[in-house]
Each structure stands twice: as C-alpha cells, then as structure tokens.
C-alpha atoms as a PDB file:
ATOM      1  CA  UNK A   1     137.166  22.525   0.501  1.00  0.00           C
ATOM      2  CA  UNK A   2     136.508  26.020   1.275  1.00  0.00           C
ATOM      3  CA  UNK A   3     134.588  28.004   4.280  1.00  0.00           C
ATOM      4  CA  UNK A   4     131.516  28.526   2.010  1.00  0.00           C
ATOM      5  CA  UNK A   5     131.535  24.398   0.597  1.00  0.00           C
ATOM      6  CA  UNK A   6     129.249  21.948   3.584  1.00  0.00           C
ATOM      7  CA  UNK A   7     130.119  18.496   3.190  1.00  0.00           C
ATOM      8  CA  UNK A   8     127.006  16.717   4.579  1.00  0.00           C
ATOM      9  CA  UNK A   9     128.139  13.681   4.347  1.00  0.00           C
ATOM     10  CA  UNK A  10     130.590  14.284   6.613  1.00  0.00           C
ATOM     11  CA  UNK A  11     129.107  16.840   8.741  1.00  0.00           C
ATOM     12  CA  UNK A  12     125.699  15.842   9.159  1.00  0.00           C
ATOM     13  CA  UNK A  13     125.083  12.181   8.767  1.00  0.00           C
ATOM     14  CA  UNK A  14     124.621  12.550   4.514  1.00  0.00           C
ATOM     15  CA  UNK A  15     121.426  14.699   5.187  1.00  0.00           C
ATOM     16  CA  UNK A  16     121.201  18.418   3.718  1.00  0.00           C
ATOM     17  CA  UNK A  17     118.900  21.030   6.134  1.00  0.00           C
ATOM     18  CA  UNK A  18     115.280  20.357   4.983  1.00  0.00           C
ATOM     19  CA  UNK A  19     115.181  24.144   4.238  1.00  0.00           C
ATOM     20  CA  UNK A  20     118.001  23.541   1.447  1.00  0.00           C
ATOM     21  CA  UNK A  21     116.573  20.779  -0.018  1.00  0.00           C
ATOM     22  CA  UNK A  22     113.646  22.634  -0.308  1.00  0.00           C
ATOM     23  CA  UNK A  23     114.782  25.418  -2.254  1.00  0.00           C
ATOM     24  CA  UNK A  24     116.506  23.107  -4.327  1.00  0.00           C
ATOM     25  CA  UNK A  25     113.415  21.004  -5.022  1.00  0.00           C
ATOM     26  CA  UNK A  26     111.674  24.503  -5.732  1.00  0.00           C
ATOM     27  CA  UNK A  27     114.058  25.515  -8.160  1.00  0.00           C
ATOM     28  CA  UNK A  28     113.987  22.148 -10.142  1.00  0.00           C
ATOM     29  CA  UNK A  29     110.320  22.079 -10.307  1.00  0.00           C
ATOM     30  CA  UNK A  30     110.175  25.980 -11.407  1.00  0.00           C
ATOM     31  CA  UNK A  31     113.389  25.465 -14.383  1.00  0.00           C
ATOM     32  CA  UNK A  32     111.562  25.354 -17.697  1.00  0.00           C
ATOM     33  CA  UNK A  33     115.268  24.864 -19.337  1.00  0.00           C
ATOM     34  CA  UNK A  34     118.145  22.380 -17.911  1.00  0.00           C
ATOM     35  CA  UNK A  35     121.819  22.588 -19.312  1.00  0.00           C
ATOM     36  CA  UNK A  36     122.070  18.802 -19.713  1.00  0.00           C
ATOM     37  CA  UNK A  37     125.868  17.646 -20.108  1.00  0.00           C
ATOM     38  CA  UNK A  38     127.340  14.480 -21.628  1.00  0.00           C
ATOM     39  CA  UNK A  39     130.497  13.100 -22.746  1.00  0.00           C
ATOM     40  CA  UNK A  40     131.207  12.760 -25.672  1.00  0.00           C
ATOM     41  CA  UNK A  41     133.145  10.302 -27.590  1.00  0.00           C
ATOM     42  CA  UNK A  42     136.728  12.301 -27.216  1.00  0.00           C
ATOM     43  CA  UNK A  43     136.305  12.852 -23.766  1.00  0.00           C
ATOM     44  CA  UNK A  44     134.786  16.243 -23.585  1.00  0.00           C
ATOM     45  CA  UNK A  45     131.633  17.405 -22.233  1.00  0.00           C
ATOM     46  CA  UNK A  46     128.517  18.160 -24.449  1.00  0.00           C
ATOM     47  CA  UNK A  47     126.340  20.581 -23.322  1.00  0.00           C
ATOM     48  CA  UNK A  48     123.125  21.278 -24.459  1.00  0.00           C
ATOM     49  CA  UNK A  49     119.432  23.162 -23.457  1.00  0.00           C
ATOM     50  CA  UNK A  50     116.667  20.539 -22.674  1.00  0.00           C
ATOM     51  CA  UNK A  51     112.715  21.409 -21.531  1.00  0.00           C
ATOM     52  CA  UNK A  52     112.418  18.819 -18.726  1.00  0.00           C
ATOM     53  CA  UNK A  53     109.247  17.113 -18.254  1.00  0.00           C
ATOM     54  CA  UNK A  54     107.182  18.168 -14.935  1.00  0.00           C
ATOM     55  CA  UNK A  55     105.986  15.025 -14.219  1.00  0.00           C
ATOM     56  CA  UNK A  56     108.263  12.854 -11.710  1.00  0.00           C
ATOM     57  CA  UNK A  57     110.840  15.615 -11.474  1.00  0.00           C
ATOM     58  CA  UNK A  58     112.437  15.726  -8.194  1.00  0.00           C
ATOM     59  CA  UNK A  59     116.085  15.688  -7.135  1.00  0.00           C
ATOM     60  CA  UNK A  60     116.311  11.916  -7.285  1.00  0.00           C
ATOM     61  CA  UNK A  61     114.504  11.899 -11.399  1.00  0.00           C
ATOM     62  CA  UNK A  62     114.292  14.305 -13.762  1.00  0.00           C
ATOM     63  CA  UNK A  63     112.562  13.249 -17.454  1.00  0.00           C
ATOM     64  CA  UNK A  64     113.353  14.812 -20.510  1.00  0.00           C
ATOM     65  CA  UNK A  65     112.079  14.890 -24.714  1.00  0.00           C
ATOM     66  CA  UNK A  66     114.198  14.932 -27.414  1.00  0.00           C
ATOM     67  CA  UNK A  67     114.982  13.104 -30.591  1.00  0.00           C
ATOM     68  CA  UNK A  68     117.269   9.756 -30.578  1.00  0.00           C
ATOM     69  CA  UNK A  69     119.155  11.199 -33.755  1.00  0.00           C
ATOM     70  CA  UNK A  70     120.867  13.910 -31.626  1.00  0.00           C
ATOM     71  CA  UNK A  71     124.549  13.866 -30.259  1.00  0.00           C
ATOM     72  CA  UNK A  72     123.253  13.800 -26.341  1.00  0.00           C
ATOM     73  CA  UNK A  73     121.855  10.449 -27.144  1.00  0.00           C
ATOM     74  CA  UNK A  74     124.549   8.809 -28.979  1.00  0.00           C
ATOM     75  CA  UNK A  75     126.763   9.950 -26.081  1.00  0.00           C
ATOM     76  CA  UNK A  76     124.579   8.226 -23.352  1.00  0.00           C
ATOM     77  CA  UNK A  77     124.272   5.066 -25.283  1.00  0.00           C
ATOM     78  CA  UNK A  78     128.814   5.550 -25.132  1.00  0.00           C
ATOM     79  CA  UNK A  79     128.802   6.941 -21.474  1.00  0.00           C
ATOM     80  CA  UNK A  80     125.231   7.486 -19.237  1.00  0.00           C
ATOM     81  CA  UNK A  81     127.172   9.679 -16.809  1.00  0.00           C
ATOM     82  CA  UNK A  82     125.273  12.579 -17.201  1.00  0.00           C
ATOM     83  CA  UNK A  83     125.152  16.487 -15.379  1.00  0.00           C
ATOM     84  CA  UNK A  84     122.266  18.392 -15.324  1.00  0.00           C
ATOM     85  CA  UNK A  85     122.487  22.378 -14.323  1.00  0.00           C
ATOM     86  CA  UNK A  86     119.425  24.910 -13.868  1.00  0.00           C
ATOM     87  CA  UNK A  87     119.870  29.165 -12.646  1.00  0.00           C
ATOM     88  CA  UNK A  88     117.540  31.163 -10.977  1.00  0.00           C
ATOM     89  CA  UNK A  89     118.878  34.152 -11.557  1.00  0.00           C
ATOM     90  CA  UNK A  90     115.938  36.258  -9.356  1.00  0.00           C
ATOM     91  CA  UNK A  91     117.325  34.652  -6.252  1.00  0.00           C
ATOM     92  CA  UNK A  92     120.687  33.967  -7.286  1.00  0.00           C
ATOM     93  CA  UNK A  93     120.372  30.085  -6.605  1.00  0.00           C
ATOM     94  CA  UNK A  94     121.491  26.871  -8.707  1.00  0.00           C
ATOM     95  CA  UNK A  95     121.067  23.231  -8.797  1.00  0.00           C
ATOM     96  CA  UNK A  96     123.762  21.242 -10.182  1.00  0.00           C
ATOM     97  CA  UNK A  97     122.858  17.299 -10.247  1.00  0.00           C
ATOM     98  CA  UNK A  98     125.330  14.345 -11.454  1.00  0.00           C
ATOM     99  CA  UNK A  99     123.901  11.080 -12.182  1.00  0.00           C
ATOM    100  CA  UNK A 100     123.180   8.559 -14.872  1.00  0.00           C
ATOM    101  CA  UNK A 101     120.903   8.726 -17.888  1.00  0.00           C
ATOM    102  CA  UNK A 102     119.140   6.367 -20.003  1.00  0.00           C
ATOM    103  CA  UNK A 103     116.529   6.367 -22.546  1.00  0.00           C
ATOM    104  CA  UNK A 104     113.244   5.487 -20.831  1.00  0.00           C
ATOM    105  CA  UNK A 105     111.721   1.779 -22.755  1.00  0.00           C
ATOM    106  CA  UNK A 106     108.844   1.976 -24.894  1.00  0.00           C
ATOM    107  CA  UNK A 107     107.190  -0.390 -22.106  1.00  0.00           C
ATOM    108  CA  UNK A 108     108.024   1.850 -19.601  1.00  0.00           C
ATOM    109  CA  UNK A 109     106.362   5.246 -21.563  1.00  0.00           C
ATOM    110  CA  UNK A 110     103.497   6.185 -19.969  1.00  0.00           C
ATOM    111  CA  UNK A 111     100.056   7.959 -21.671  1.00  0.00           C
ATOM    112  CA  UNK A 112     101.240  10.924 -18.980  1.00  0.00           C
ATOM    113  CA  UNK A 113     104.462  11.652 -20.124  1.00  0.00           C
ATOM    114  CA  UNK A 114     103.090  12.434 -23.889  1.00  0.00           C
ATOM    115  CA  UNK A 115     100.583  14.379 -22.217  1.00  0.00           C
ATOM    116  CA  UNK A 116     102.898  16.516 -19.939  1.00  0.00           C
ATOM    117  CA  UNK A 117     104.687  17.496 -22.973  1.00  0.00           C
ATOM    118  CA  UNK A 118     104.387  21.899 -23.284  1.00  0.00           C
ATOM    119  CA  UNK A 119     103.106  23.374 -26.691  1.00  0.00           C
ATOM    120  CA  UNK A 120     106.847  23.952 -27.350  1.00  0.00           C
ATOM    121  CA  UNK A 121     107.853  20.381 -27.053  1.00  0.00           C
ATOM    122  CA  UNK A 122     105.010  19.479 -29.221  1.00  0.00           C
ATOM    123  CA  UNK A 123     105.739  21.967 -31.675  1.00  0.00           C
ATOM    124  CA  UNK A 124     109.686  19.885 -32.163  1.00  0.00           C
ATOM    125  CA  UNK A 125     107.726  17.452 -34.097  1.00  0.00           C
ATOM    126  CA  UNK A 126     110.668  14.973 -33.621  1.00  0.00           C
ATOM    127  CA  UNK A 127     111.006  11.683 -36.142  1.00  0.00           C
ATOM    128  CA  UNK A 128     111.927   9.508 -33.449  1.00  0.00           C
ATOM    129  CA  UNK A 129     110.613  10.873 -29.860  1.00  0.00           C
ATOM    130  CA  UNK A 130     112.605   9.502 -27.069  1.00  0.00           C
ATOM    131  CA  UNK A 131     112.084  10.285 -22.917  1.00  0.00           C
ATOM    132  CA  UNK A 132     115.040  10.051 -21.207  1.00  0.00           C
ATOM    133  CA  UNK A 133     115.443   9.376 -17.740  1.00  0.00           C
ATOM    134  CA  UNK A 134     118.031  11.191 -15.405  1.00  0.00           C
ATOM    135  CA  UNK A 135     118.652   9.165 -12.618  1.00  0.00           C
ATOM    136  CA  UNK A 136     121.005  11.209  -9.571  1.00  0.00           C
ATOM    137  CA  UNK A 137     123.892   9.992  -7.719  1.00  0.00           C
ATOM    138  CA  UNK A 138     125.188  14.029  -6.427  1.00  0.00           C
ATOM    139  CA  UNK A 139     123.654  17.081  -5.703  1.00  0.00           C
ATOM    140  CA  UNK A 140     124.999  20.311  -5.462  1.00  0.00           C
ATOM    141  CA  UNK A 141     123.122  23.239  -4.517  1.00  0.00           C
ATOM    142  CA  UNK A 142     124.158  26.812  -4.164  1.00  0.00           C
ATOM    143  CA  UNK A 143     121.719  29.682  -2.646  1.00  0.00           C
ATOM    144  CA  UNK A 144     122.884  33.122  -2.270  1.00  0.00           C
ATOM    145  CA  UNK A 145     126.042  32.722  -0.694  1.00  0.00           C
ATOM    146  CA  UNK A 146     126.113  29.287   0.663  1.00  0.00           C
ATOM    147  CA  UNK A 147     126.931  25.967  -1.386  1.00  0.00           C
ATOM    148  CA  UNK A 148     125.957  22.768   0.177  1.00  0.00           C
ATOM    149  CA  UNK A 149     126.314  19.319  -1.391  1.00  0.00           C
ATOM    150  CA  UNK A 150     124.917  15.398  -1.232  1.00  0.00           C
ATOM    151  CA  UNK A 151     125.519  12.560  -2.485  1.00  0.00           C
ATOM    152  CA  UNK A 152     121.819  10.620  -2.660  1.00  0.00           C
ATOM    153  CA  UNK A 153     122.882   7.450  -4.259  1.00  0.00           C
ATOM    154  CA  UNK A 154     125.612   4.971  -3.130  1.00  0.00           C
END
C-alpha cells in the first residue's frame, strides 16, 4: 500500500474521518451519471453510464432505472458483484463503491421511486422498467491528493 493509500480498518478502528465521508456522501448525492460495472459472462467487466435515482442514495444504497433487456442486467442475474464509479472533476474527487446488486421486487417498488425519476429517465420510455438496488460492501474515496478506503459491510 502506498504513502498516499489509509487503511481504516486497520488504522482507525474501520471508521473513515467524518470530514471524508462527508465529501464522499456530497459527491454521491451531487453525480447525475455513475459508471456502473458488471461482469460479464467471460469474465470481463461491463461498464456502462447509469442516472442514479436521488432517493435513498447514500454510500451504503444507491438505486438505479434501466430496462431488464440490457446486458448489465443479465450480468447481475450471472454475478451481483457490482462497482459503481462517479468524478467530480471541479474538485478533483471520486467515489469508487464495490458491492452487490439486485433488481429491486415489484413488492418492494415504491410510488416514490417512479416519481423521483428526471425528465431524462422518463423520456427512455423503457418496455420493461426495472430499479435496481446497489447494495455496498467497499468504499473508496479519493479527494485531491489523498485516497482513503472502508469496508462498510462484513
């Protein structure tokens, strides 16, 4: 691990500064577009752009829209490790999350989460509208010059 890399499990009892966690939690709720990474079924990642929901979105849950006819699905249903990644490039900061995804039940949809959804995600007119649900396990967050990481799930 290098000079720049904390380990806070090690070094701190598993708990990041608040003021990290923070900026982190800033820059999730402020990313209008997440790099959302799968595996697919030959091994390799899949990487795509998804509009995350603002509702629930925190560094333990982020929800997302898209269609359950698309590649990121079929990989989740294979494999629901999952890495999500979102830039600020103003103040040169990043959030990179692994976790696990699933597809969020029809029981489970709330009348919110169709009403969160921007004019853009509206305007996808999908055939068959699925919410996902990104679940994290590791956190990694890098601001200016100083990378810090977490593990929030056992």
């Amino acid at each position: 691990m290098s000079k720049e890399e904390i380990d806070l499990n090690q070094e701190s009892g598993g708990q990041a500064p608040v003021d990290t966690i923070g900026q982190a939690e800033q820059l999730l709720k402020e990313a209008t577009v997440m790099q959302f990474s799968t595996i697919d079924k030959r091994g390799f990642p899949n990487i795509v752009a998804l509009t995350p929901l603002k509702l629930e979105r925190s560094l333990k849950q982020v929800l997302f829209y898209t269609d359950r006819d698309t590649t990121t699905v079929h990989n989740i249903v294979e494999s629901s490790k999952v890495s999500i990644y979102c830039f600020n490039e103003r103040y040169h900061c990043s959030v990179g999350l692994q976790g696990y995804a699933g597809l969020v039940s029809r029981s489970e949809i709330q009348k919110s989460y169709v009403n969160d959804l921007t004019k853009y995600q509206k305007s996808l007119n999908y055939k068959h509208p699925v919410f996902l649900r990104f679940t994290t396990i590791f956190v990694k967050v890098r601001y200016q010059d100083n990378v810090t990481f977490q593990k929030l799930l056992n």
